[in-house]
C-alpha atoms as a PDB file:
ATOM      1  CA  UNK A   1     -28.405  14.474  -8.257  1.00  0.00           C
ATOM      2  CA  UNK A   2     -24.449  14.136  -8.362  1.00  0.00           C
ATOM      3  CA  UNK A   3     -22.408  15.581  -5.169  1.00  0.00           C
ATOM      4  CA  UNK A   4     -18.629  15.091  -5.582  1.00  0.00           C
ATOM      5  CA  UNK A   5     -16.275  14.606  -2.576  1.00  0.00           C
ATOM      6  CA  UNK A   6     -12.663  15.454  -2.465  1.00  0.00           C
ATOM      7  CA  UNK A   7     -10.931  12.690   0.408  1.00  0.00           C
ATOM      8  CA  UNK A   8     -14.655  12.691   1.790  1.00  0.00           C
ATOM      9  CA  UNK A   9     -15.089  16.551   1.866  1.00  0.00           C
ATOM     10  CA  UNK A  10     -17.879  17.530  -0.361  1.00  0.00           C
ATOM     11  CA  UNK A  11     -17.415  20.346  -2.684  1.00  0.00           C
ATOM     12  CA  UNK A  12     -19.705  22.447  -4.865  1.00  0.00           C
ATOM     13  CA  UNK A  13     -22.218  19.825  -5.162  1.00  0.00           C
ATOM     14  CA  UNK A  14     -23.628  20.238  -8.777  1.00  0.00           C
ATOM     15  CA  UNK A  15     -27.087  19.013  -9.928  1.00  0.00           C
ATOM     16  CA  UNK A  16     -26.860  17.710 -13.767  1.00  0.00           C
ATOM     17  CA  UNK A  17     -25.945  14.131 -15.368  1.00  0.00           C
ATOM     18  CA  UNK A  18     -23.410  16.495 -16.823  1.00  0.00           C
ATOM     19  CA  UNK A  19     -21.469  18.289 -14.408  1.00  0.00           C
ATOM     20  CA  UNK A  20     -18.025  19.934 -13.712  1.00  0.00           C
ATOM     21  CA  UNK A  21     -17.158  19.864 -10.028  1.00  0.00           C
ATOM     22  CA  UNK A  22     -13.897  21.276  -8.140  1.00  0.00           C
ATOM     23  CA  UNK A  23     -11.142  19.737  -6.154  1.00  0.00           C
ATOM     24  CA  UNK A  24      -9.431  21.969  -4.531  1.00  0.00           C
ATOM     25  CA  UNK A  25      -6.238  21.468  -2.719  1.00  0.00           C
ATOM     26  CA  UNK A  26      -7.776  20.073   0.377  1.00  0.00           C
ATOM     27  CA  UNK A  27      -5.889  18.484   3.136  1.00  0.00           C
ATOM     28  CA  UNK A  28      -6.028  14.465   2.739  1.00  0.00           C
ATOM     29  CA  UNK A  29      -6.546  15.177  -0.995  1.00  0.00           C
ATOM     30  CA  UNK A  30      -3.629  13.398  -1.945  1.00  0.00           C
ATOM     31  CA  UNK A  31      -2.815   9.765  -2.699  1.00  0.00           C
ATOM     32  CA  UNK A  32       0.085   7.667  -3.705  1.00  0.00           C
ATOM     33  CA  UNK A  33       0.810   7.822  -6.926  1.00  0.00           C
ATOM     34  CA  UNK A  34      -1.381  10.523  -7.630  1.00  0.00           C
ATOM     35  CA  UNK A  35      -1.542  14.693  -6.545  1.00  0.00           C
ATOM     36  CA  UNK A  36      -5.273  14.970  -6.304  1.00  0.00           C
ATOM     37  CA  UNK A  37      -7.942  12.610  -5.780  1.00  0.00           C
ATOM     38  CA  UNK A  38     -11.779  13.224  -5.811  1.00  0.00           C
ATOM     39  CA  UNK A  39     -14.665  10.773  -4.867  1.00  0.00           C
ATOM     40  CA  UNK A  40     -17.404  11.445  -7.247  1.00  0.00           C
ATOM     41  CA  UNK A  41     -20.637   9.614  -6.022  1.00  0.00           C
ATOM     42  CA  UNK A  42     -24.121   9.241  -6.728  1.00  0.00           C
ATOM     43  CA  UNK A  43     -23.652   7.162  -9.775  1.00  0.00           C
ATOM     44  CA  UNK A  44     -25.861   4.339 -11.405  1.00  0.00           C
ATOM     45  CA  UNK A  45     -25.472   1.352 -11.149  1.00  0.00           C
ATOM     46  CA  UNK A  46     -24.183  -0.962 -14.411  1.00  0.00           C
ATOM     47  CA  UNK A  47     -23.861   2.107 -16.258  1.00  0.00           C
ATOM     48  CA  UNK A  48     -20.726   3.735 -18.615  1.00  0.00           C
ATOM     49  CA  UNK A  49     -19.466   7.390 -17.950  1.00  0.00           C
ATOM     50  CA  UNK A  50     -16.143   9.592 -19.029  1.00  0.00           C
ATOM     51  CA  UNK A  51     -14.171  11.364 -16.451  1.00  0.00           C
ATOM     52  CA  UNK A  52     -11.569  14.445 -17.439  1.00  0.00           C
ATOM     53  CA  UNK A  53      -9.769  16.552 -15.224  1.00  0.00           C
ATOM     54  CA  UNK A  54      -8.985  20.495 -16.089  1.00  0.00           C
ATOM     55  CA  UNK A  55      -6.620  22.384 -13.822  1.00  0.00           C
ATOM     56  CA  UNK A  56      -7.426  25.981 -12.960  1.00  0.00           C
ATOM     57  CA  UNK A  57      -5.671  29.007 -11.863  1.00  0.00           C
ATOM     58  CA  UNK A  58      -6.441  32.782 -11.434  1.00  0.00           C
ATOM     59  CA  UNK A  59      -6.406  32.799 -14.969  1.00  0.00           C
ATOM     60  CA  UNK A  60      -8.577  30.539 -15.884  1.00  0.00           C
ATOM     61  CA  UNK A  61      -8.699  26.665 -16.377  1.00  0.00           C
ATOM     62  CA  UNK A  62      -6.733  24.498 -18.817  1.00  0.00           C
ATOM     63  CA  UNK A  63      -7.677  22.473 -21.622  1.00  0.00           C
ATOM     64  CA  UNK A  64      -9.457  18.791 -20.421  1.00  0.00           C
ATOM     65  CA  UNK A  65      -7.423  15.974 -20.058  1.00  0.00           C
ATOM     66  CA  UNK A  66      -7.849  12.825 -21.843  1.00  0.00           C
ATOM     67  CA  UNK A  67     -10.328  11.295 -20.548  1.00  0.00           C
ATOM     68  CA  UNK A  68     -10.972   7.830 -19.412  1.00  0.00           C
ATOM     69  CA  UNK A  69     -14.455   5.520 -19.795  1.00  0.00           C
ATOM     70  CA  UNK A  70     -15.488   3.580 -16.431  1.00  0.00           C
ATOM     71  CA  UNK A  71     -18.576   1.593 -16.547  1.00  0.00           C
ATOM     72  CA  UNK A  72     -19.972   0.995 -13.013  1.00  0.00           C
ATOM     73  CA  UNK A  73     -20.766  -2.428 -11.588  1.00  0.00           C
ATOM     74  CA  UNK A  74     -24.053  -4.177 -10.879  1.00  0.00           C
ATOM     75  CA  UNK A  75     -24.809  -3.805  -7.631  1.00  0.00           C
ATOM     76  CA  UNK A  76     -24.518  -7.037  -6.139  1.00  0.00           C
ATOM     77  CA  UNK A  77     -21.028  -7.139  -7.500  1.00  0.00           C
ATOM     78  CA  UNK A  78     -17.979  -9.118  -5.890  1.00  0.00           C
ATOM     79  CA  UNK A  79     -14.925  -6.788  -5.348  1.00  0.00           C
ATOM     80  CA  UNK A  80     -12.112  -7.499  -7.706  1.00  0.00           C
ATOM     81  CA  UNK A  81      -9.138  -9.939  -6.923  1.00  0.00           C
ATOM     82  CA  UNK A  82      -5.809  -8.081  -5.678  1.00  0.00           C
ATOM     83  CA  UNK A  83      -3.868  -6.949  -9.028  1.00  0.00           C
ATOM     84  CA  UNK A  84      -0.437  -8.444  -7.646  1.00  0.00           C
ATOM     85  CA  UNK A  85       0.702 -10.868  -4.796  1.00  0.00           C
ATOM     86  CA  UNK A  86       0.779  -9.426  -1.727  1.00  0.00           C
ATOM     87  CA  UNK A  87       4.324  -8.487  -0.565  1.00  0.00           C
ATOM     88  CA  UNK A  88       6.563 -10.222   2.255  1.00  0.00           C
ATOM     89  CA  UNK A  89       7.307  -6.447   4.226  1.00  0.00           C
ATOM     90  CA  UNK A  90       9.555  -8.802   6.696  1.00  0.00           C
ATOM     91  CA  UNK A  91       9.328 -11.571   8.704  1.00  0.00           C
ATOM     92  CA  UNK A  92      11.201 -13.160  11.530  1.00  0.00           C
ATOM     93  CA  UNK A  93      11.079 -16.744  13.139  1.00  0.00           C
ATOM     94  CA  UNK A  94       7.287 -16.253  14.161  1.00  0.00           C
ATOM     95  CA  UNK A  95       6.325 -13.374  12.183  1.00  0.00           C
ATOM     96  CA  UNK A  96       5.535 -11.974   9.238  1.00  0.00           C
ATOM     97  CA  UNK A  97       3.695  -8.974   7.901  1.00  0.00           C
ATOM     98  CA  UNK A  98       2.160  -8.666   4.613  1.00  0.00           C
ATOM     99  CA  UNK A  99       1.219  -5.894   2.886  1.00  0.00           C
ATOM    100  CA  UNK A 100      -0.796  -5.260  -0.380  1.00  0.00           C
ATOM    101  CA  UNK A 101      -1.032  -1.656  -0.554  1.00  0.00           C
ATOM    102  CA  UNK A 102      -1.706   0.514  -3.771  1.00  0.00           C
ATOM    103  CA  UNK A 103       1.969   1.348  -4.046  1.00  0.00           C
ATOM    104  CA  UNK A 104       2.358   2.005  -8.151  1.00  0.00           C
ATOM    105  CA  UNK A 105       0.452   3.589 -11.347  1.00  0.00           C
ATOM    106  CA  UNK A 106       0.706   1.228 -14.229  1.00  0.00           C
ATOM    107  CA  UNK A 107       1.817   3.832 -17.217  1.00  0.00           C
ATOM    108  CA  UNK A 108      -0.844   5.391 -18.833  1.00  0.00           C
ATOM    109  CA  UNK A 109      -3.703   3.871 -17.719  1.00  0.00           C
ATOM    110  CA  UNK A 110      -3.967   5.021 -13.983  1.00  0.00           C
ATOM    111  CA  UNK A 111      -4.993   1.569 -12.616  1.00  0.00           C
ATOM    112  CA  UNK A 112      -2.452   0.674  -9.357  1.00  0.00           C
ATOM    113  CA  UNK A 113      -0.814  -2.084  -8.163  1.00  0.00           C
ATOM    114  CA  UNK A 114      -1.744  -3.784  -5.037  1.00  0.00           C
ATOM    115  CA  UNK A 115      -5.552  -4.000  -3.821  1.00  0.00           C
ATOM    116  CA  UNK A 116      -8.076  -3.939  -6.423  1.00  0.00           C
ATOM    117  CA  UNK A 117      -9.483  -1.044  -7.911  1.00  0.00           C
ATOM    118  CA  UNK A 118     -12.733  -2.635  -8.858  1.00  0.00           C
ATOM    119  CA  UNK A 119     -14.732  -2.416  -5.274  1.00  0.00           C
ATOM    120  CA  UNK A 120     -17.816  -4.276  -6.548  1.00  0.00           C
ATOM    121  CA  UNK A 121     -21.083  -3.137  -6.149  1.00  0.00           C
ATOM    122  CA  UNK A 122     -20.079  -1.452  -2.309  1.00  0.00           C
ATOM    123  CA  UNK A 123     -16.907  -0.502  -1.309  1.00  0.00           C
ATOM    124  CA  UNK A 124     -14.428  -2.839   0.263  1.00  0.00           C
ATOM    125  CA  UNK A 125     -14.586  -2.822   4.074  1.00  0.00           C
ATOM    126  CA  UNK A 126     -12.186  -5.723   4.839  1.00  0.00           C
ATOM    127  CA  UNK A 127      -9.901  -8.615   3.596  1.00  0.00           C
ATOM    128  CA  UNK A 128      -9.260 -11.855   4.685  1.00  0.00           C
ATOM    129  CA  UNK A 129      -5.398 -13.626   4.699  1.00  0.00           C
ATOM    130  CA  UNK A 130      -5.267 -17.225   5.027  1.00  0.00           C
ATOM    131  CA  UNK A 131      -2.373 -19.020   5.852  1.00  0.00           C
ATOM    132  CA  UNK A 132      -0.994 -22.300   4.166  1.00  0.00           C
ATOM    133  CA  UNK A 133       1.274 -24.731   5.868  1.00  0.00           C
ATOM    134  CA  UNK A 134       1.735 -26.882   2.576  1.00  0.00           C
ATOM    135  CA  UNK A 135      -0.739 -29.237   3.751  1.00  0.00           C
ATOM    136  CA  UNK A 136      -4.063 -27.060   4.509  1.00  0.00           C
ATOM    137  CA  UNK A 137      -4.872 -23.625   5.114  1.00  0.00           C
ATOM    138  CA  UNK A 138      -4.640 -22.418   8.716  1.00  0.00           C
ATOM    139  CA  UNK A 139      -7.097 -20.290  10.804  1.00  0.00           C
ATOM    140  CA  UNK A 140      -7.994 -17.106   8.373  1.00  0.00           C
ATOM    141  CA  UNK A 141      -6.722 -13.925   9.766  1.00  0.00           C
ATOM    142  CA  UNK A 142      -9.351 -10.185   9.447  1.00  0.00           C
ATOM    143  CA  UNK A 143      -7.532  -6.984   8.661  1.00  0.00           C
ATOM    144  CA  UNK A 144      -8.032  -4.189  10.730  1.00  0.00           C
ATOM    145  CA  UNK A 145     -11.357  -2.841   8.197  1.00  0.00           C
ATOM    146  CA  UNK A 146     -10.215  -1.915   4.861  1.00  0.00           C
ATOM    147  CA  UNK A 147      -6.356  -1.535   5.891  1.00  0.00           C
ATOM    148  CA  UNK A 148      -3.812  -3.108   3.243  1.00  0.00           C
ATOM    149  CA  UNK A 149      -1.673  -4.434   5.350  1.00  0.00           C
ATOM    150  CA  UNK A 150      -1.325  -7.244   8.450  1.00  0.00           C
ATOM    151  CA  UNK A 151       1.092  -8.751  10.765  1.00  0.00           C
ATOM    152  CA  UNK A 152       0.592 -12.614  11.367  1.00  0.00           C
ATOM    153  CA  UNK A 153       1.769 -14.348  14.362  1.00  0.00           C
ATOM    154  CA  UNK A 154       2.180 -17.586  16.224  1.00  0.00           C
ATOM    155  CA  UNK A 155       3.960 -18.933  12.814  1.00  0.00           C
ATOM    156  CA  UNK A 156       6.398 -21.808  13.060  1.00  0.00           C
ATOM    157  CA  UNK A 157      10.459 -21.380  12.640  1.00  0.00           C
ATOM    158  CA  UNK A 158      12.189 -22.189   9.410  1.00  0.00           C
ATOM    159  CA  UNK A 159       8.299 -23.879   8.606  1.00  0.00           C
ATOM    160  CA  UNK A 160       7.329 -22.457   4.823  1.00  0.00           C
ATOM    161  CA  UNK A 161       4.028 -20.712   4.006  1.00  0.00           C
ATOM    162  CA  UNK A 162       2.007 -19.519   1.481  1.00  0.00           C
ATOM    163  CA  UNK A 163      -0.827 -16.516   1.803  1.00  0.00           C
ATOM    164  CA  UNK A 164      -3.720 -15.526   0.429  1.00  0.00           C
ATOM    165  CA  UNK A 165      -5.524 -12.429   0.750  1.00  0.00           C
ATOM    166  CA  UNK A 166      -9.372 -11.765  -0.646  1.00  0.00           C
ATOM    167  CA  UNK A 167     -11.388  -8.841  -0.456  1.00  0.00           C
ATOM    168  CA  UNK A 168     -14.584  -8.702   1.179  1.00  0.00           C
ATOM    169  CA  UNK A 169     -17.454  -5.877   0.393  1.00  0.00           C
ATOM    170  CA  UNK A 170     -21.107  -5.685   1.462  1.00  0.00           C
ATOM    171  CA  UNK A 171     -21.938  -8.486  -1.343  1.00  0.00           C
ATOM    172  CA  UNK A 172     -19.418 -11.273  -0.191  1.00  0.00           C
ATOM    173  CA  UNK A 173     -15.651 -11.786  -1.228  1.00  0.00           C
ATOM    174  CA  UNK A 174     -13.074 -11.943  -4.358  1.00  0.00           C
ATOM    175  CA  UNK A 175     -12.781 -14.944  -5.555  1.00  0.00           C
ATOM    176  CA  UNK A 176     -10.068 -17.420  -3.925  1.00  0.00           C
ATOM    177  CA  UNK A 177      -7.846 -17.518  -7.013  1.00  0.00           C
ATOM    178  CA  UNK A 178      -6.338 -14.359  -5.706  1.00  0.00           C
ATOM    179  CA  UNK A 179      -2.397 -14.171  -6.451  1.00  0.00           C
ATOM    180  CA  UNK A 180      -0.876 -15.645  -3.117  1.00  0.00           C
ATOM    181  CA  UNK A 181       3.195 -15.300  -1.728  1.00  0.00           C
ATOM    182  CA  UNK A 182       5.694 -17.547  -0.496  1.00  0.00           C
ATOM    183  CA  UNK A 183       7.653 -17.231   2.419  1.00  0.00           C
ATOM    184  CA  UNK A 184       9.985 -19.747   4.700  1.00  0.00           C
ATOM    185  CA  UNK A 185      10.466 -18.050   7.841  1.00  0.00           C
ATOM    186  CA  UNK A 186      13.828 -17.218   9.712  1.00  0.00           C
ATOM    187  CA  UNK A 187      15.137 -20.198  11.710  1.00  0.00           C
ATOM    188  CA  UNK A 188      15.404 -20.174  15.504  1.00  0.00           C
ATOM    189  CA  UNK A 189      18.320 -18.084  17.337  1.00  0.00           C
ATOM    190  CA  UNK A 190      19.331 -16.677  13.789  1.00  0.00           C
ATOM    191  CA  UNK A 191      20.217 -13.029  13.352  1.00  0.00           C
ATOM    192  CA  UNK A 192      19.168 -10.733  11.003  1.00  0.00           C
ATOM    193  CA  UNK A 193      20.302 -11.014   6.859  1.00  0.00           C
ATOM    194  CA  UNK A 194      22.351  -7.763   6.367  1.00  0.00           C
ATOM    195  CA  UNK A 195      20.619  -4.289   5.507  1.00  0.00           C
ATOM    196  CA  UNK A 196      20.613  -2.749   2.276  1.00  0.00           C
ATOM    197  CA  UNK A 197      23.659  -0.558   1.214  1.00  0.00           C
ATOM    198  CA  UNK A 198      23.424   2.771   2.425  1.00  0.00           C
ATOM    199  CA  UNK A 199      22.791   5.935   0.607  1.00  0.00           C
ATOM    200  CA  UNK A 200      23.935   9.180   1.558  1.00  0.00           C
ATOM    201  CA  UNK A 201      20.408  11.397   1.673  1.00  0.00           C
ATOM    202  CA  UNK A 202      23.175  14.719   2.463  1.00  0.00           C
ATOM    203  CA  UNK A 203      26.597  15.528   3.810  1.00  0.00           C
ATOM    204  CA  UNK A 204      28.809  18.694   4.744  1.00  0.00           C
ATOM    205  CA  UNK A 205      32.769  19.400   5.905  1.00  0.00           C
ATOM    206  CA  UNK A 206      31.874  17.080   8.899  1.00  0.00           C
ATOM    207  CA  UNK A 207      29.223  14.983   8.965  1.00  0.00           C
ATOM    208  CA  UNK A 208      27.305  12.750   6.567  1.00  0.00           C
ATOM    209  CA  UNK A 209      23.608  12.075   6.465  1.00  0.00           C
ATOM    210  CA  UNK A 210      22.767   7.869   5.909  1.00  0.00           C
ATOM    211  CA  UNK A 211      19.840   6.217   5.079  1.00  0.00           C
ATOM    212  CA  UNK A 212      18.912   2.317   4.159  1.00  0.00           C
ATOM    213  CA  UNK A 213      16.577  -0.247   4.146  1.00  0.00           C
ATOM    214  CA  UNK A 214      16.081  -2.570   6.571  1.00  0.00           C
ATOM    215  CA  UNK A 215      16.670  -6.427   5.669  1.00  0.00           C
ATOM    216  CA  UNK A 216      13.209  -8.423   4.836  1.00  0.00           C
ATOM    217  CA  UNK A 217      14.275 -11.071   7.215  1.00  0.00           C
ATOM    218  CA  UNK A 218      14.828  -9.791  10.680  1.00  0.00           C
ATOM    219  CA  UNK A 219      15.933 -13.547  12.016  1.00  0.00           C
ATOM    220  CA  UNK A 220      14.314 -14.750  14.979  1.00  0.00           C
ATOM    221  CA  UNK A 221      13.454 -11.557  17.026  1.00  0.00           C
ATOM    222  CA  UNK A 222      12.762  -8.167  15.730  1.00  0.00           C
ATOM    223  CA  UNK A 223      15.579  -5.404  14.724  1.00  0.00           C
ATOM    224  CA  UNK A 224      16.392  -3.105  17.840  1.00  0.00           C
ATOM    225  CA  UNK A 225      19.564  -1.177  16.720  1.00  0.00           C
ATOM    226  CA  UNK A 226      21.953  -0.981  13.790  1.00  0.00           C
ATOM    227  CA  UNK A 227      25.453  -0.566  14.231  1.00  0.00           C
ATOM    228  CA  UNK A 228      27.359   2.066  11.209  1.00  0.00           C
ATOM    229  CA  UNK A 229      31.043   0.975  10.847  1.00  0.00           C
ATOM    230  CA  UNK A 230      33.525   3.941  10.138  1.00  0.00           C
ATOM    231  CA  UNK A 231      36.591   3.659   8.502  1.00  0.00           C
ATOM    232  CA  UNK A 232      38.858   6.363   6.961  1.00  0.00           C
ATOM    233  CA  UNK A 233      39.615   9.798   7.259  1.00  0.00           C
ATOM    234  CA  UNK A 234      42.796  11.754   8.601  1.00  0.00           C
ATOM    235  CA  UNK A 235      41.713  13.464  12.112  1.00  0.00           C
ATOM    236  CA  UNK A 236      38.328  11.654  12.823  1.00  0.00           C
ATOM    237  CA  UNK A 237      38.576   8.465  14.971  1.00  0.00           C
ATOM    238  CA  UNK A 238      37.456   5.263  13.154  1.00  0.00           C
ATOM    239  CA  UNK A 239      34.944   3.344  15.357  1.00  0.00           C
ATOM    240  CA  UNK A 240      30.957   2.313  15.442  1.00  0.00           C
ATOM    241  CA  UNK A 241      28.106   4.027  15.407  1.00  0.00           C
ATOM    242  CA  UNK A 242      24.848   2.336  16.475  1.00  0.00           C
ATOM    243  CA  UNK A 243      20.948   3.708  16.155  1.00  0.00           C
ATOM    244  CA  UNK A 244      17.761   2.351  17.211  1.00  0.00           C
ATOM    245  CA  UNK A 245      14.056   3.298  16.092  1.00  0.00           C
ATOM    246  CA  UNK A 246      14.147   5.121  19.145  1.00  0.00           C
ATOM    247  CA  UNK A 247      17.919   6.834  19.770  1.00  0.00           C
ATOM    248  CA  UNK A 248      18.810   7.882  15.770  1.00  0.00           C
ATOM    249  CA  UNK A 249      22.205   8.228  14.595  1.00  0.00           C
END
């Protein structure tokens, strides 16, 4: 028996080794890099099967897609290494948080970048970073379950680490060899490297919308405002602007 989930809402459970199923536009049915999603379970283990996807409308339903070959793992499988490094979100004197979240498709073959794809034989339910001073690894830090992402602490100023992350499923972890990132964190009393250039997101007769990215070293302490210099102009007065996460321009 097959039942088919769509962001862990079941729908039209069918009852045949061949089976069409529908995923309808549920809420939580999207991911990124993708408009639809759907959790088909009940599989074998160590076996090979083709998925397609058809789209359907009051008319009827398209032709298939192409469709792709997946042969399940054995089910005391290790989960997968990560597919990149993890990534250096920011980091001050102290801090830094990591994150190694699906972010990208790879063109034309639907895998993503970021945590692994290949669960194992169970689905991941953790991962593990460990810190490395350049001399040995420091205490290993848990994620928050199967969150992609982590904020590490209690780190030394203008010291240089490296990090690892594994997976971890029911079965035991990814192997160690896992791609790992560099960082050398922000010295003491040091303020922030400068944002990103701004973008104008929209703008009328008199006022302009601004957007930008936040630097990836915040210096010693975290960001609490940003100040936006104006310059120009014939009857507005030139002067500062400054927002926080909390008081926005």
């Amino acid at each position: 028996t097959f039942t088919q989930y769509c962001s862990g809402v079941m729908i039209n459970p069918p009852c045949s080794s061949t089976f069409s199923a529908t995923c309808s536009d549920l809420p939580g049915c999207s991911t990124v890099g993708f408009a639809f999603n759907c959790l088909v379970t009940g599989l074998s283990a160590n076996t090979a099967y083709s998925f397609n996807v058809a789209a359907i409308n009051p008319q009827g339903a398209s032709t298939a897609s192409t469709p792709i070959q997946v042969t399940t793992n054995l089910a005391n499988a290790l989960p997968a290494n990560l597919l990149n490094a993890p990534v250096v979100a920011w980091y001050t004197s102290t801090q830094v948080y990591l994150t190694w979240a699906q972010t990208s498709v790879v063109a034309n073959t639907g895998n993503l970048y970021g945590a692994p794809y290949n669960h194992g034989g169970s689905q991941i339910t953790g991962y593990e970073v460990t810190p490395n001073d350049g001399t040995s690894n420091l205490a290993v830090r848990q994620s928050n379950g199967a969150c992609t992402e982590l904020l590490i602490s209690n780190l030394t100023a203008a010291a240089s680490y490296t990090f690892t992350v594994v997976a971890v499923n029911g079965q035991g972890k990814s192997a160690t060899a896992s791609p790992s990132v560099s960082v050398t964190m922000a010295a003491a009393n040091s303020v922030p490297q400068a944002p990103g250039a701004p973008a104008v997101r929209w703008y009328t007769r008199d006022m302009v919308s601004l957007a930008w990215s936040a630097p990836q070293n915040r210096g010693s302490a975290q960001i609490i405002n940003y100040t936006v210099k104006v310059t120009g102009g014939v009857t507005t007065t030139n002067g500062d602007r400054t927002t926080s996460d909390a008081n926005p321009c």
